[in-house]
C-alpha atoms as a PDB file:
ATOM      1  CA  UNK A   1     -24.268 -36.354 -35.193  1.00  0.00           C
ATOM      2  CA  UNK A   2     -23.321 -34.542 -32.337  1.00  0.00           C
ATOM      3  CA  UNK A   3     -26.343 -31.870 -30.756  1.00  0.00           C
ATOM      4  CA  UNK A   4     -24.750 -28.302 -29.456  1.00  0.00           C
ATOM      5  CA  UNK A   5     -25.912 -27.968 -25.672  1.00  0.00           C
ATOM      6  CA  UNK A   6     -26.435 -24.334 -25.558  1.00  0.00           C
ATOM      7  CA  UNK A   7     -26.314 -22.934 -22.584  1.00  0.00           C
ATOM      8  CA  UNK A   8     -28.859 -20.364 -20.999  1.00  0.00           C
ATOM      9  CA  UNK A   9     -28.588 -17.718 -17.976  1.00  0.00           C
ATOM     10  CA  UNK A  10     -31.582 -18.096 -16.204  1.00  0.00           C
ATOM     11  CA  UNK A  11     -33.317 -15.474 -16.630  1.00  0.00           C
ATOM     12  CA  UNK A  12     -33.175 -15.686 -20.801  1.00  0.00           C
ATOM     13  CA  UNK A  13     -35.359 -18.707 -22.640  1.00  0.00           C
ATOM     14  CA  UNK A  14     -34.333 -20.152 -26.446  1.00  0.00           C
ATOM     15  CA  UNK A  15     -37.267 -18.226 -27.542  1.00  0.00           C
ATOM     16  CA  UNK A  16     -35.696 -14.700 -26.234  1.00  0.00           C
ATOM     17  CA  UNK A  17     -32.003 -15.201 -27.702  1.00  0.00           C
ATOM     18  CA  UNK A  18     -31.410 -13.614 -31.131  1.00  0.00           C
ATOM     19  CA  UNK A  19     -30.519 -15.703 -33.758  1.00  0.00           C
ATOM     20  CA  UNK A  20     -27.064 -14.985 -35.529  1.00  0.00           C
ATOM     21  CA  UNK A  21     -29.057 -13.647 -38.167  1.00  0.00           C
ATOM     22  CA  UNK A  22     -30.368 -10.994 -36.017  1.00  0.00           C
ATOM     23  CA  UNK A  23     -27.894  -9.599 -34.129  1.00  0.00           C
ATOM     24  CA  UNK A  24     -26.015  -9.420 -37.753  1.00  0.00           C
ATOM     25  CA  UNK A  25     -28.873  -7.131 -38.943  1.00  0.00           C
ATOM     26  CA  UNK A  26     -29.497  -4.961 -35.742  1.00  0.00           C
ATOM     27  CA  UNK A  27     -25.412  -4.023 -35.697  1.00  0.00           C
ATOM     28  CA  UNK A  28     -24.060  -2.762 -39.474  1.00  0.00           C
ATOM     29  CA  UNK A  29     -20.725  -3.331 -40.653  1.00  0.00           C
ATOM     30  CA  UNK A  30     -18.373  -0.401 -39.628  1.00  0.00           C
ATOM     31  CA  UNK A  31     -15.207  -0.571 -41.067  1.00  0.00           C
ATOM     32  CA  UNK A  32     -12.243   0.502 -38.919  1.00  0.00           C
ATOM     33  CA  UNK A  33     -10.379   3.878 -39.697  1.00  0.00           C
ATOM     34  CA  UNK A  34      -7.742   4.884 -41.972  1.00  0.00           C
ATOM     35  CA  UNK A  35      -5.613   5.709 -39.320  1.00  0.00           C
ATOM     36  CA  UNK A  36      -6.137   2.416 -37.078  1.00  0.00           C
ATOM     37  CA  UNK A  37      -5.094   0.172 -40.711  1.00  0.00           C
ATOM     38  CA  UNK A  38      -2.169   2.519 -41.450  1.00  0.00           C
ATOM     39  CA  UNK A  39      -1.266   1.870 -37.701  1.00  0.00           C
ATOM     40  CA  UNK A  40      -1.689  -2.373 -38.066  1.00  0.00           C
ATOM     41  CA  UNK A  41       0.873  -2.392 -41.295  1.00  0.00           C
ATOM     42  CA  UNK A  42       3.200   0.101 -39.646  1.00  0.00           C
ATOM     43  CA  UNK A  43       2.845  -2.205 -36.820  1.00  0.00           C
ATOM     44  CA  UNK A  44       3.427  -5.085 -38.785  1.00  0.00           C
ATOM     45  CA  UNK A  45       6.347  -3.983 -40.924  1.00  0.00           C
ATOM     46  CA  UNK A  46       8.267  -3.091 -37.186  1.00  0.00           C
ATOM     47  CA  UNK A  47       7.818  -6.576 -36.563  1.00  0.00           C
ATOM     48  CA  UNK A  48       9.099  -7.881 -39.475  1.00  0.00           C
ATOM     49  CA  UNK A  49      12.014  -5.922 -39.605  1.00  0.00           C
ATOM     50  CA  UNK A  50      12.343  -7.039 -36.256  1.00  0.00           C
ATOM     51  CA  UNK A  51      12.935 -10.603 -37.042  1.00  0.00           C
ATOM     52  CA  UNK A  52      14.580  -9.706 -39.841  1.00  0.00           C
ATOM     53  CA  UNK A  53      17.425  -8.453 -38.069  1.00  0.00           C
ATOM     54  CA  UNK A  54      16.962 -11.185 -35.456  1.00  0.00           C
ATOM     55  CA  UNK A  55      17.568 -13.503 -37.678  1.00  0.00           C
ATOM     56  CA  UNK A  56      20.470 -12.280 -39.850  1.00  0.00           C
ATOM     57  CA  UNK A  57      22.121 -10.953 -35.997  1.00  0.00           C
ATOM     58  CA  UNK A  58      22.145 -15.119 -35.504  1.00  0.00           C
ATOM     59  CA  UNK A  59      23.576 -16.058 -39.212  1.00  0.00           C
ATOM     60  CA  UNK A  60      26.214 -12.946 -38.877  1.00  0.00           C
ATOM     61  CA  UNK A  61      27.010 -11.350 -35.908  1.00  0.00           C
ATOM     62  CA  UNK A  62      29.284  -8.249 -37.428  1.00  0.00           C
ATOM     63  CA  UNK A  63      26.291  -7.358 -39.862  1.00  0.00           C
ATOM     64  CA  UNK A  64      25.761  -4.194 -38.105  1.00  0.00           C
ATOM     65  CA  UNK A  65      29.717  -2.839 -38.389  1.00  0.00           C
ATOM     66  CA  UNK A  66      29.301  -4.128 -42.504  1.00  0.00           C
ATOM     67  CA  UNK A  67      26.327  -2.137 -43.017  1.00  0.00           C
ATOM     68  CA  UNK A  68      28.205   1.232 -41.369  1.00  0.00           C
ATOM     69  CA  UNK A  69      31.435   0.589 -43.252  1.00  0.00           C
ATOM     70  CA  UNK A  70      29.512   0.293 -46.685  1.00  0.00           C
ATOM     71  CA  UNK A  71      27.331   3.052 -45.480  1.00  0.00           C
ATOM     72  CA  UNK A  72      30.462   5.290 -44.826  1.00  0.00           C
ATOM     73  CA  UNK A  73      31.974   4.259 -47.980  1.00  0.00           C
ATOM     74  CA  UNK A  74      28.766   4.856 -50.086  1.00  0.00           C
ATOM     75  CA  UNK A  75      28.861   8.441 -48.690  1.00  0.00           C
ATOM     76  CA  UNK A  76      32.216   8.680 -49.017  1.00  0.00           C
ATOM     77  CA  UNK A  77      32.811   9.896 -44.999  1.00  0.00           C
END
């Protein structure tokens, strides 16, 4: 079994690190803000619909003039 060399500034000892356990219990969990998750999964969706359209602008080129004819037809322009 492998050891884990840990390595130390000099100026700190083993004895004077925290352990996981305390650093855990000196900083509480604070969860993000509403507006910072909305953000992500707006984010996220862009991106999606970003390769999305990648990826059907490489199987059909002309999927963008099909969309605005049945678009215009839909609405009856």
């Amino acid at each position: 079994m492998e050891e884990k060399n840990e390595v130390f500034s000099e100026d700190q000892t083993a004895e004077q690190i925290p352990s996981e356990t305390e650093q855990t219990e000196k900083m509480p969990f604070v969860p993000s803000p509403k507006w910072k998750r909305v953000f992500a999964w707006i984010l996220f969706a862009i991106v999606i619909i970003g390769i999305i359209t990648w990826l059907l602008n490489m199987a059909y080129p002309d999927w963008i003039q099909f969309v605005k004819d049945w678009a215009r037809n839909l609405l009856g322009l």
